[in-house]
PDB file of N, CA and C in Angstrom:
ATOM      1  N   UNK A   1     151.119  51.465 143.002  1.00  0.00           N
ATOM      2  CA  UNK A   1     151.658  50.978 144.243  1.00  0.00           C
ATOM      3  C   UNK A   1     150.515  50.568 145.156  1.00  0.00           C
ATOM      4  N   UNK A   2     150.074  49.530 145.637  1.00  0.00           N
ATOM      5  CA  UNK A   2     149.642  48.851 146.474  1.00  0.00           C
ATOM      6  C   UNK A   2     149.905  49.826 147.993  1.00  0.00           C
ATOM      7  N   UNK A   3     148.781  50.152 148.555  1.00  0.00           N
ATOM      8  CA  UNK A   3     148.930  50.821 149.959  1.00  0.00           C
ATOM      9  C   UNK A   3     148.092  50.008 150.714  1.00  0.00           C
ATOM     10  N   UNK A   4     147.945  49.006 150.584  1.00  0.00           N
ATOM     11  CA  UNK A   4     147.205  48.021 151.600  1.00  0.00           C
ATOM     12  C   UNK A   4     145.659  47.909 151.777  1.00  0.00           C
ATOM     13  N   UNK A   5     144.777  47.162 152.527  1.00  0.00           N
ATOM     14  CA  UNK A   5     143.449  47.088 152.050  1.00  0.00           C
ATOM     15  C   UNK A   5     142.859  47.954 152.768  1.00  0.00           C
ATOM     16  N   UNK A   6     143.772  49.139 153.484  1.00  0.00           N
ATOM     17  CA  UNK A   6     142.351  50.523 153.716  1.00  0.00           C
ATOM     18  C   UNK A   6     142.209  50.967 152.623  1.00  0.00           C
ATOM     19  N   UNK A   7     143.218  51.274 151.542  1.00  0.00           N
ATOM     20  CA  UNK A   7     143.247  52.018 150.148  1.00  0.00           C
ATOM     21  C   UNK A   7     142.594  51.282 148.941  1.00  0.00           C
ATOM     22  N   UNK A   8     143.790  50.188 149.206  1.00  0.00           N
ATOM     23  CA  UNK A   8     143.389  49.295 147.717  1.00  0.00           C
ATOM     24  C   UNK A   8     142.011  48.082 147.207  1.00  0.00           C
ATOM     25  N   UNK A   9     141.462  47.854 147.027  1.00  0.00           N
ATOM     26  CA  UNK A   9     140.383  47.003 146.973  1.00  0.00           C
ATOM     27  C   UNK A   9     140.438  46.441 145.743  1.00  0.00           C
ATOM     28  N   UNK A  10     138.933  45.483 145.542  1.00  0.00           N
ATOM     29  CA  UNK A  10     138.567  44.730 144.260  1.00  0.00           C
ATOM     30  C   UNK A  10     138.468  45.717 143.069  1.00  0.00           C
ATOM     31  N   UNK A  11     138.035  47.528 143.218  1.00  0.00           N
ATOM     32  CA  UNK A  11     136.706  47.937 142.808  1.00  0.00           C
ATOM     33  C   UNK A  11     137.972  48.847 141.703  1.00  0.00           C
ATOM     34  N   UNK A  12     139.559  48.685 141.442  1.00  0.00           N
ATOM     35  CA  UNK A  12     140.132  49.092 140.774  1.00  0.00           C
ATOM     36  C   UNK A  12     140.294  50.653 141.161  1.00  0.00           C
ATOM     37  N   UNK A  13     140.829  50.870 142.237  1.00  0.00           N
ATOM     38  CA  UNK A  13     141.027  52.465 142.424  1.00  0.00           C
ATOM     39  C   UNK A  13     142.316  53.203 141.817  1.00  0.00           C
ATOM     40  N   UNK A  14     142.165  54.214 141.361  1.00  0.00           N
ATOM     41  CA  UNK A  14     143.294  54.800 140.195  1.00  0.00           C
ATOM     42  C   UNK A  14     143.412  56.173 139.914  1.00  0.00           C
ATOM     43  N   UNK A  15     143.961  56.871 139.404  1.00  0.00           N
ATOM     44  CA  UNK A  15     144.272  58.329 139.123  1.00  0.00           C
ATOM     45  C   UNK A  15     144.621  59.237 140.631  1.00  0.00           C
ATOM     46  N   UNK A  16     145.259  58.495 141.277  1.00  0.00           N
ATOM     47  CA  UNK A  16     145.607  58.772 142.747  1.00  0.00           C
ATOM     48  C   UNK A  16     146.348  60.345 142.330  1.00  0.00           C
ATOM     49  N   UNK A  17     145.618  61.289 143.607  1.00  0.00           N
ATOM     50  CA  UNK A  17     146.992  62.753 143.700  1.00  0.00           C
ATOM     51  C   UNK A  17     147.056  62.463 145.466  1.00  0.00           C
ATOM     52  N   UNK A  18     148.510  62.629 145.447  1.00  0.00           N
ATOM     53  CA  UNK A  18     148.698  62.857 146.618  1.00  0.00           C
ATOM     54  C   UNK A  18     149.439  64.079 147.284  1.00  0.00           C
ATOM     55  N   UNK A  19     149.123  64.427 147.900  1.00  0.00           N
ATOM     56  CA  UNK A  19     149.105  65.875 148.972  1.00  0.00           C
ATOM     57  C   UNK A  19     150.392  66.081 148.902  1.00  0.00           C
ATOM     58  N   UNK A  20     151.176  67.300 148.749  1.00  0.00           N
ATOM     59  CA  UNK A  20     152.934  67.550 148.488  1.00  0.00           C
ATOM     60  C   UNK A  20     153.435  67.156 149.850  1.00  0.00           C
ATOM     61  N   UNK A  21     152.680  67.270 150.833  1.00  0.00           N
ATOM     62  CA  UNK A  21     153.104  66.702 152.245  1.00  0.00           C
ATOM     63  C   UNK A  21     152.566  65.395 152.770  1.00  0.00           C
ATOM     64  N   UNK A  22     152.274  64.651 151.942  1.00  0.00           N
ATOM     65  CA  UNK A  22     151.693  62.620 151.789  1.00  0.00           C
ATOM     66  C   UNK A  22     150.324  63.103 153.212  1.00  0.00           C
ATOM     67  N   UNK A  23     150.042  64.186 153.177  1.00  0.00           N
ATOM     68  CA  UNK A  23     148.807  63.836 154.469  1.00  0.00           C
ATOM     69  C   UNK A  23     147.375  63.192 154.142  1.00  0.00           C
ATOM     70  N   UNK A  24     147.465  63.668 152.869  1.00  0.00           N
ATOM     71  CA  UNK A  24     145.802  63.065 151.943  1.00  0.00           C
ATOM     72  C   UNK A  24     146.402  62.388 150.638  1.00  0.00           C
ATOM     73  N   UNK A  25     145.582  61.258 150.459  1.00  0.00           N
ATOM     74  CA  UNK A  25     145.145  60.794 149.032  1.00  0.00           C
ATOM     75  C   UNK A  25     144.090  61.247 148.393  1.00  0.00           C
ATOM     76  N   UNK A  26     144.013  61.508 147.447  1.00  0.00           N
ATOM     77  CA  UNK A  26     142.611  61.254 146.565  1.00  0.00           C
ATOM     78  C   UNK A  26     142.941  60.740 145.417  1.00  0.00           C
ATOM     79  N   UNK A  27     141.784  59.863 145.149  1.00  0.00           N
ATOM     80  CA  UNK A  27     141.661  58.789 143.988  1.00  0.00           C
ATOM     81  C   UNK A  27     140.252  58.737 143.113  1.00  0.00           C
ATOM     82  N   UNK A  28     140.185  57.892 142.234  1.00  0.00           N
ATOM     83  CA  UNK A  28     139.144  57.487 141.857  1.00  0.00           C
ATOM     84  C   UNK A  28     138.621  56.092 141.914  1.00  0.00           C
ATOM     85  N   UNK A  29     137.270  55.800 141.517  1.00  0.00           N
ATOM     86  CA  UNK A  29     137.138  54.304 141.705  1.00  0.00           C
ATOM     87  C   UNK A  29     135.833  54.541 142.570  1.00  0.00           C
ATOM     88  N   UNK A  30     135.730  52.849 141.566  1.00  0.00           N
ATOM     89  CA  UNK A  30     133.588  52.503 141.514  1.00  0.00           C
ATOM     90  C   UNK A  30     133.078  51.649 142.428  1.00  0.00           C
ATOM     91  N   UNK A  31     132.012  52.103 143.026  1.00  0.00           N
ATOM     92  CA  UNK A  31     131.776  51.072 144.107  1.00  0.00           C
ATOM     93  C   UNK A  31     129.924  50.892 143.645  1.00  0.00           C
ATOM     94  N   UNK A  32     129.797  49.767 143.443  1.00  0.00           N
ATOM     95  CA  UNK A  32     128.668  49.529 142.942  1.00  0.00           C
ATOM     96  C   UNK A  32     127.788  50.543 141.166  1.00  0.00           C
ATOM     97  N   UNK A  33     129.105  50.027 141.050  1.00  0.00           N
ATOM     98  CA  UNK A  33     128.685  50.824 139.025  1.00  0.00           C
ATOM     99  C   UNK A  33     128.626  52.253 139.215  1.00  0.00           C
ATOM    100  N   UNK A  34     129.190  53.097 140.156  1.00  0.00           N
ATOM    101  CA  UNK A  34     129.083  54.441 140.723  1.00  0.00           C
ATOM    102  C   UNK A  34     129.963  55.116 141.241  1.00  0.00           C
ATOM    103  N   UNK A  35     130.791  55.823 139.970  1.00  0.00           N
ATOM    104  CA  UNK A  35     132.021  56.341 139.588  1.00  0.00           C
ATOM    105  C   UNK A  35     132.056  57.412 140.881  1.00  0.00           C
ATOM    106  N   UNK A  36     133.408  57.433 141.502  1.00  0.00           N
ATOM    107  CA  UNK A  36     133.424  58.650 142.105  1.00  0.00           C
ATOM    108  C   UNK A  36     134.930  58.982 143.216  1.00  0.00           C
ATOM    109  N   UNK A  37     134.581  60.433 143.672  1.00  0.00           N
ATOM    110  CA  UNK A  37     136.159  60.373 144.489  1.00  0.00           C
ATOM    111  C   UNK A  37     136.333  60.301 145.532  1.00  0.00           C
ATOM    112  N   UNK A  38     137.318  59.931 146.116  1.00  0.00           N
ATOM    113  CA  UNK A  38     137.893  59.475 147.451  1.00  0.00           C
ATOM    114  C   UNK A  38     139.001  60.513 148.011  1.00  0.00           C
ATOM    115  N   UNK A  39     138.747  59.980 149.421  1.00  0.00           N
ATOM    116  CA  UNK A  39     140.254  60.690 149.756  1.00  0.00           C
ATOM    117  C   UNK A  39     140.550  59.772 151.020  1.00  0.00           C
ATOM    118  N   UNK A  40     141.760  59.784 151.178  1.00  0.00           N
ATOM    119  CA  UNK A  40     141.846  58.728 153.041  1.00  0.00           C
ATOM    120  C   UNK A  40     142.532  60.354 153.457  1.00  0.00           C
ATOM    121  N   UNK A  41     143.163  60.344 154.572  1.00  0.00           N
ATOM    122  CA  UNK A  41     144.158  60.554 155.062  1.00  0.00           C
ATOM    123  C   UNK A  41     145.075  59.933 155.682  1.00  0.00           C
ATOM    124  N   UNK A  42     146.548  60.191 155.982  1.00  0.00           N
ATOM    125  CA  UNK A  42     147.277  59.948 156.780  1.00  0.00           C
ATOM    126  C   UNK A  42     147.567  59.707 158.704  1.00  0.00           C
ATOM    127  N   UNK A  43     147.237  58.852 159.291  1.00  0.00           N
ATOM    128  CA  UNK A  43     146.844  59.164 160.514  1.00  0.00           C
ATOM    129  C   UNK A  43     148.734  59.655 161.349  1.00  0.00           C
ATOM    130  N   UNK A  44     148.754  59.991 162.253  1.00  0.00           N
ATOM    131  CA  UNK A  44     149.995  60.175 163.125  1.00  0.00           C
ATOM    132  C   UNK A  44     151.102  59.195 162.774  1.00  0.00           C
ATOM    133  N   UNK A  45     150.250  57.783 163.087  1.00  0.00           N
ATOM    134  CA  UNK A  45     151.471  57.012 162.743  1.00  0.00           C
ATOM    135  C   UNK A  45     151.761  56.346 161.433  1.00  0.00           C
ATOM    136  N   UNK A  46     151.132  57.217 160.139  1.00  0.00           N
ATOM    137  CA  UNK A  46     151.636  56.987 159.438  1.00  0.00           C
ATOM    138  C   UNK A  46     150.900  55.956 158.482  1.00  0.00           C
ATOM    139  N   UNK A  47     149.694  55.320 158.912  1.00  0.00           N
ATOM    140  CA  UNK A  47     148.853  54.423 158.262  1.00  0.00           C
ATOM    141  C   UNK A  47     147.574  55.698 157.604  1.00  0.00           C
ATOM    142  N   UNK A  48     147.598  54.713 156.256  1.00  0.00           N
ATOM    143  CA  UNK A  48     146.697  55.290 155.627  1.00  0.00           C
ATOM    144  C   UNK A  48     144.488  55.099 156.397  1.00  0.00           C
ATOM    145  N   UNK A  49     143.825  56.065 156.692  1.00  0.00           N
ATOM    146  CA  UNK A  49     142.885  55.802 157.109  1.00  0.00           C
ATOM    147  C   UNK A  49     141.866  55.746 156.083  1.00  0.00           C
ATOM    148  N   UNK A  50     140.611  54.857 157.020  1.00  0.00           N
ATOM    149  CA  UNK A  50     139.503  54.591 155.754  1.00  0.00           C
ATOM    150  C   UNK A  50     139.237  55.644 155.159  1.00  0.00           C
ATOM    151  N   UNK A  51     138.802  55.467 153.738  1.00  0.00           N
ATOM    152  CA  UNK A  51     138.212  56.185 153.096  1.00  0.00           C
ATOM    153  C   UNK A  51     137.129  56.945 153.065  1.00  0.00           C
ATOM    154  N   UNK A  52     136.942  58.430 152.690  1.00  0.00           N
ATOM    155  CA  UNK A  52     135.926  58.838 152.731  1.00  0.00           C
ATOM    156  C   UNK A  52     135.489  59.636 151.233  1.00  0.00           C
ATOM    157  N   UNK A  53     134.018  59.038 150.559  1.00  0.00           N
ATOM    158  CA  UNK A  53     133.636  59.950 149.445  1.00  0.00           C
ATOM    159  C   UNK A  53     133.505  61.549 149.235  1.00  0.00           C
ATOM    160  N   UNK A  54     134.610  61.879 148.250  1.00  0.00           N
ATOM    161  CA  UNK A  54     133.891  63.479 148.230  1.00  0.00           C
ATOM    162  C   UNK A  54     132.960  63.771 147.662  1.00  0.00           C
ATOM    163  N   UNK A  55     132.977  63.073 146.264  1.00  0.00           N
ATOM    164  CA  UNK A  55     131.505  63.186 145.346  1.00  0.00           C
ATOM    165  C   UNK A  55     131.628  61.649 144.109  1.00  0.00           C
ATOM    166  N   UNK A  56     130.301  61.726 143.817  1.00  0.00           N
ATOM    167  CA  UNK A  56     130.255  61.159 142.620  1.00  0.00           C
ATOM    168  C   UNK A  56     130.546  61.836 141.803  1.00  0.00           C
ATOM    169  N   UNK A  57     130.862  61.074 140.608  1.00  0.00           N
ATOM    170  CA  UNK A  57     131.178  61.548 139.539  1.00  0.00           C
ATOM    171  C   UNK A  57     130.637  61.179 137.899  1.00  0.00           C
ATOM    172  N   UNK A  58     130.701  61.855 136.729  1.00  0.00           N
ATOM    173  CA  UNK A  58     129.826  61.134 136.175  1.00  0.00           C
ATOM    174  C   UNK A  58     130.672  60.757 134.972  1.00  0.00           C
ATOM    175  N   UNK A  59     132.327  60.397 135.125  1.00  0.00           N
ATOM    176  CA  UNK A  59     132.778  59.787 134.202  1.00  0.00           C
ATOM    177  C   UNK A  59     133.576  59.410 135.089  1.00  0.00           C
ATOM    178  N   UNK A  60     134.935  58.533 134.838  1.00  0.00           N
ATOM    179  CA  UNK A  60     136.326  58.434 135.202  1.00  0.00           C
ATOM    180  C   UNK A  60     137.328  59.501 134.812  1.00  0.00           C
ATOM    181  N   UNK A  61     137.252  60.449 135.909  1.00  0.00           N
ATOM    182  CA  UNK A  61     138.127  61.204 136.282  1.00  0.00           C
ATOM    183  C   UNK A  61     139.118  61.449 137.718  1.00  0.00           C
ATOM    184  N   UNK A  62     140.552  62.140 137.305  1.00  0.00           N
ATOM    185  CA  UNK A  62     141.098  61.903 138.369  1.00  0.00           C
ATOM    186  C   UNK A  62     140.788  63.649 138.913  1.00  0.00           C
ATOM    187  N   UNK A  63     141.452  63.983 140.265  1.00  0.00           N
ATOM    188  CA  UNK A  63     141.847  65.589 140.648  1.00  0.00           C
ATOM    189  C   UNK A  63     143.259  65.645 140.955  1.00  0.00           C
ATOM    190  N   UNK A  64     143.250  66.641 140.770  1.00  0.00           N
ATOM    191  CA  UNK A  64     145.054  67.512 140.789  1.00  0.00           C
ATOM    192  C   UNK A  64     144.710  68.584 142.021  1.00  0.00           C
ATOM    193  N   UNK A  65     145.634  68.655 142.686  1.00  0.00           N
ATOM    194  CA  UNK A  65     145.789  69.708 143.338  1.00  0.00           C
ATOM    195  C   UNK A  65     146.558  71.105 142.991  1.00  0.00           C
ATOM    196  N   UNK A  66     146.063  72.300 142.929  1.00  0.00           N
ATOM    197  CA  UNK A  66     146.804  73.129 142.818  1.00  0.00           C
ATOM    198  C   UNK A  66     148.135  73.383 143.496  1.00  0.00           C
ATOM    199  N   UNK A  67     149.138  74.087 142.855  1.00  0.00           N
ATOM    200  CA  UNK A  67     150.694  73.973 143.644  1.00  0.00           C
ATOM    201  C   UNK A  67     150.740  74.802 144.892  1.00  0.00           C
ATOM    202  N   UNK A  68     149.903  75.489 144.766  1.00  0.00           N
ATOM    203  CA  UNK A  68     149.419  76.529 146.067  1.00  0.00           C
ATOM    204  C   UNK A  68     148.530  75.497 146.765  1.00  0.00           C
ATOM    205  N   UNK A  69     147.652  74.677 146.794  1.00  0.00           N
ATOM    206  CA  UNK A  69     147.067  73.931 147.598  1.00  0.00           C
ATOM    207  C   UNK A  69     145.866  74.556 148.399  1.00  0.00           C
ATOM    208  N   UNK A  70     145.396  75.353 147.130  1.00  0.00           N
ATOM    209  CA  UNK A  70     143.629  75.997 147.309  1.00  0.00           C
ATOM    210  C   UNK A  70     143.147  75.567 146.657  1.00  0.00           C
ATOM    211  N   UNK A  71     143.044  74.588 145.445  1.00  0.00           N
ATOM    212  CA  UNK A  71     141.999  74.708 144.703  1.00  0.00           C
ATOM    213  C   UNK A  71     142.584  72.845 144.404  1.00  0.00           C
ATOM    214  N   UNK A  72     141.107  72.110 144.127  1.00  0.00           N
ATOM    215  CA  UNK A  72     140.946  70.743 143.712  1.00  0.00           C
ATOM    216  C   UNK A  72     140.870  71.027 142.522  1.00  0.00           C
ATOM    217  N   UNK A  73     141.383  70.502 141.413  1.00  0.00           N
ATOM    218  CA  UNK A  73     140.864  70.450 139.942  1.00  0.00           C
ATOM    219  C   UNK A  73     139.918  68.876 139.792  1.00  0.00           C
ATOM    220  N   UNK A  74     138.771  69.214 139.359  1.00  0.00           N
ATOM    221  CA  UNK A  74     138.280  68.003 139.048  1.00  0.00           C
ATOM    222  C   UNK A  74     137.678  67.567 137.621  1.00  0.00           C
ATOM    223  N   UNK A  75     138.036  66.906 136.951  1.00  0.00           N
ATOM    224  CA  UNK A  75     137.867  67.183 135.388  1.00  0.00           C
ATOM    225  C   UNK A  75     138.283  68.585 134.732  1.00  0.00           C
ATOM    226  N   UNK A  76     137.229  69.165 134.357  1.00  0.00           N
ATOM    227  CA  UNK A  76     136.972  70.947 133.516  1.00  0.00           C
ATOM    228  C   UNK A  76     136.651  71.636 134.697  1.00  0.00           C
ATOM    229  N   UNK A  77     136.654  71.633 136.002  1.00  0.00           N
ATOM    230  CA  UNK A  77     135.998  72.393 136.871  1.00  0.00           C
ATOM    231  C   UNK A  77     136.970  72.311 138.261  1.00  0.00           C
ATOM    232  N   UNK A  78     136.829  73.325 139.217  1.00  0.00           N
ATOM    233  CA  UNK A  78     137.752  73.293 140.009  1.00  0.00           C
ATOM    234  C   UNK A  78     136.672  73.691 141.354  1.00  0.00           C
ATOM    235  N   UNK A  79     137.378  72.928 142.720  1.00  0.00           N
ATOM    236  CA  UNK A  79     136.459  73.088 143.599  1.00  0.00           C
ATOM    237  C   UNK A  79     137.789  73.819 144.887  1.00  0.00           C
ATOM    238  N   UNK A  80     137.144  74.586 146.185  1.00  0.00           N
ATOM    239  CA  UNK A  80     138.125  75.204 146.755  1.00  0.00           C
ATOM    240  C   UNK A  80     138.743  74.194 147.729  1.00  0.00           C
ATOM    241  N   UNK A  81     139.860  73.576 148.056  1.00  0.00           N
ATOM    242  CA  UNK A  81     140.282  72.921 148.741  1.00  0.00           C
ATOM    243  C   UNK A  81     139.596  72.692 150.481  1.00  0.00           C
ATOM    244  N   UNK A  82     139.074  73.737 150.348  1.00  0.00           N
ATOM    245  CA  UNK A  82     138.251  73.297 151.674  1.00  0.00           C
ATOM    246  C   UNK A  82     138.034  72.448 152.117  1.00  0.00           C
ATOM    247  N   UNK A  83     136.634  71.918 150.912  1.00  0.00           N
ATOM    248  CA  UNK A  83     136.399  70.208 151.007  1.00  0.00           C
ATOM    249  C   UNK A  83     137.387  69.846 151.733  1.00  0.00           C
ATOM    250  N   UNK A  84     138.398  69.531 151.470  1.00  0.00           N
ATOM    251  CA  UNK A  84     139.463  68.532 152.252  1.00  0.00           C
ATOM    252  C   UNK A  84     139.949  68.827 153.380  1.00  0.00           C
ATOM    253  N   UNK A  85     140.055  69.957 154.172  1.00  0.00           N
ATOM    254  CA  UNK A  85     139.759  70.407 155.256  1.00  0.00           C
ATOM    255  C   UNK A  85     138.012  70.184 155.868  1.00  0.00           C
ATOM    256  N   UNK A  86     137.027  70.026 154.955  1.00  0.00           N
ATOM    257  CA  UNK A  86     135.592  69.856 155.795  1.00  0.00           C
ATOM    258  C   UNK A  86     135.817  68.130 156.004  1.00  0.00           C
ATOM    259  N   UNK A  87     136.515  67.474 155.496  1.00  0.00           N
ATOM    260  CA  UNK A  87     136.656  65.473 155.533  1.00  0.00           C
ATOM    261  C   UNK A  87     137.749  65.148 156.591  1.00  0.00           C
ATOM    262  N   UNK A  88     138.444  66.405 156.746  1.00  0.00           N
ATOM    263  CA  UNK A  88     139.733  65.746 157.607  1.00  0.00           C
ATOM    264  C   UNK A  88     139.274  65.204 158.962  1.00  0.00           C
ATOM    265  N   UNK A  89     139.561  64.288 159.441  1.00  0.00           N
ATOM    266  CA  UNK A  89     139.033  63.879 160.763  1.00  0.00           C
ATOM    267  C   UNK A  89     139.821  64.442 161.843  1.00  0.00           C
ATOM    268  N   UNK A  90     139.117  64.552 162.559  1.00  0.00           N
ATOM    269  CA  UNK A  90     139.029  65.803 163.949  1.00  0.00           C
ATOM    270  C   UNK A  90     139.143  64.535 165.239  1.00  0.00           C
ATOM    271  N   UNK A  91     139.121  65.131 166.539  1.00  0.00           N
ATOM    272  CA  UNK A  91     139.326  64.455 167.637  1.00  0.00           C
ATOM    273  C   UNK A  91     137.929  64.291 167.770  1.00  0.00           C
ATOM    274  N   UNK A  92     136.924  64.713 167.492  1.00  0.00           N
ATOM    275  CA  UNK A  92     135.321  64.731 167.555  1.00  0.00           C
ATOM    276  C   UNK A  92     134.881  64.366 165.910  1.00  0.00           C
ATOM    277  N   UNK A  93     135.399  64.427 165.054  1.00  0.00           N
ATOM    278  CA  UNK A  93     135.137  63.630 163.440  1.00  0.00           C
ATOM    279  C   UNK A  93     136.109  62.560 163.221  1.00  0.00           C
ATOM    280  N   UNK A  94     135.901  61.177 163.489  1.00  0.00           N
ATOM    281  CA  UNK A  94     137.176  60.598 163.621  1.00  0.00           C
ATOM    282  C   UNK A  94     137.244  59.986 161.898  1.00  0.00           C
TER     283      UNK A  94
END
């Protein structure tokens, strides 16, 4: 599904998880031959915001969120959902 050009681009972004409550995306997809993951969020009214990198990566892989919504799975390895609480934009992190 096409979410418009804050999300979608040339660079083929794919293996999208999205948040059980649509507040975050994360995806994958290469920006200059340099595999890695994304996340936007959801702003108030409902538009998806720019993107921000969580990490590179060193294949094409997607993440899953745990059903509890602590833990990122990323490939074989799992990171604590934090991250996505340390990216969320703030009234002072926009």
């Amino acid at each position: 599904m096409n979410l418009g050009p804050v999300i979608n681009s040339d660079n083929g972004e794919t293996m999208p998880c999205i948040a059980p409550d649509e507040s975050f995306l994360v995806f994958y997809k290469v920006v200059l031959q340099r595999p890695s993951l994304y996340i936007s969020f959801r702003a108030k009214d409902g538009q998806w915001l720019p993107p921000k990198m969580i990490e590179r990566v060193s294949a094409r892989v997607g993440a899953i969120l745990s059903l509890d919504g602590k833990y990122l799975f990323i490939d074989d390895r799992w990171v604590s959902a934090n991250i996505i609480e340390g990216l969320r934009p703030t009234a002072h992190n926009p």
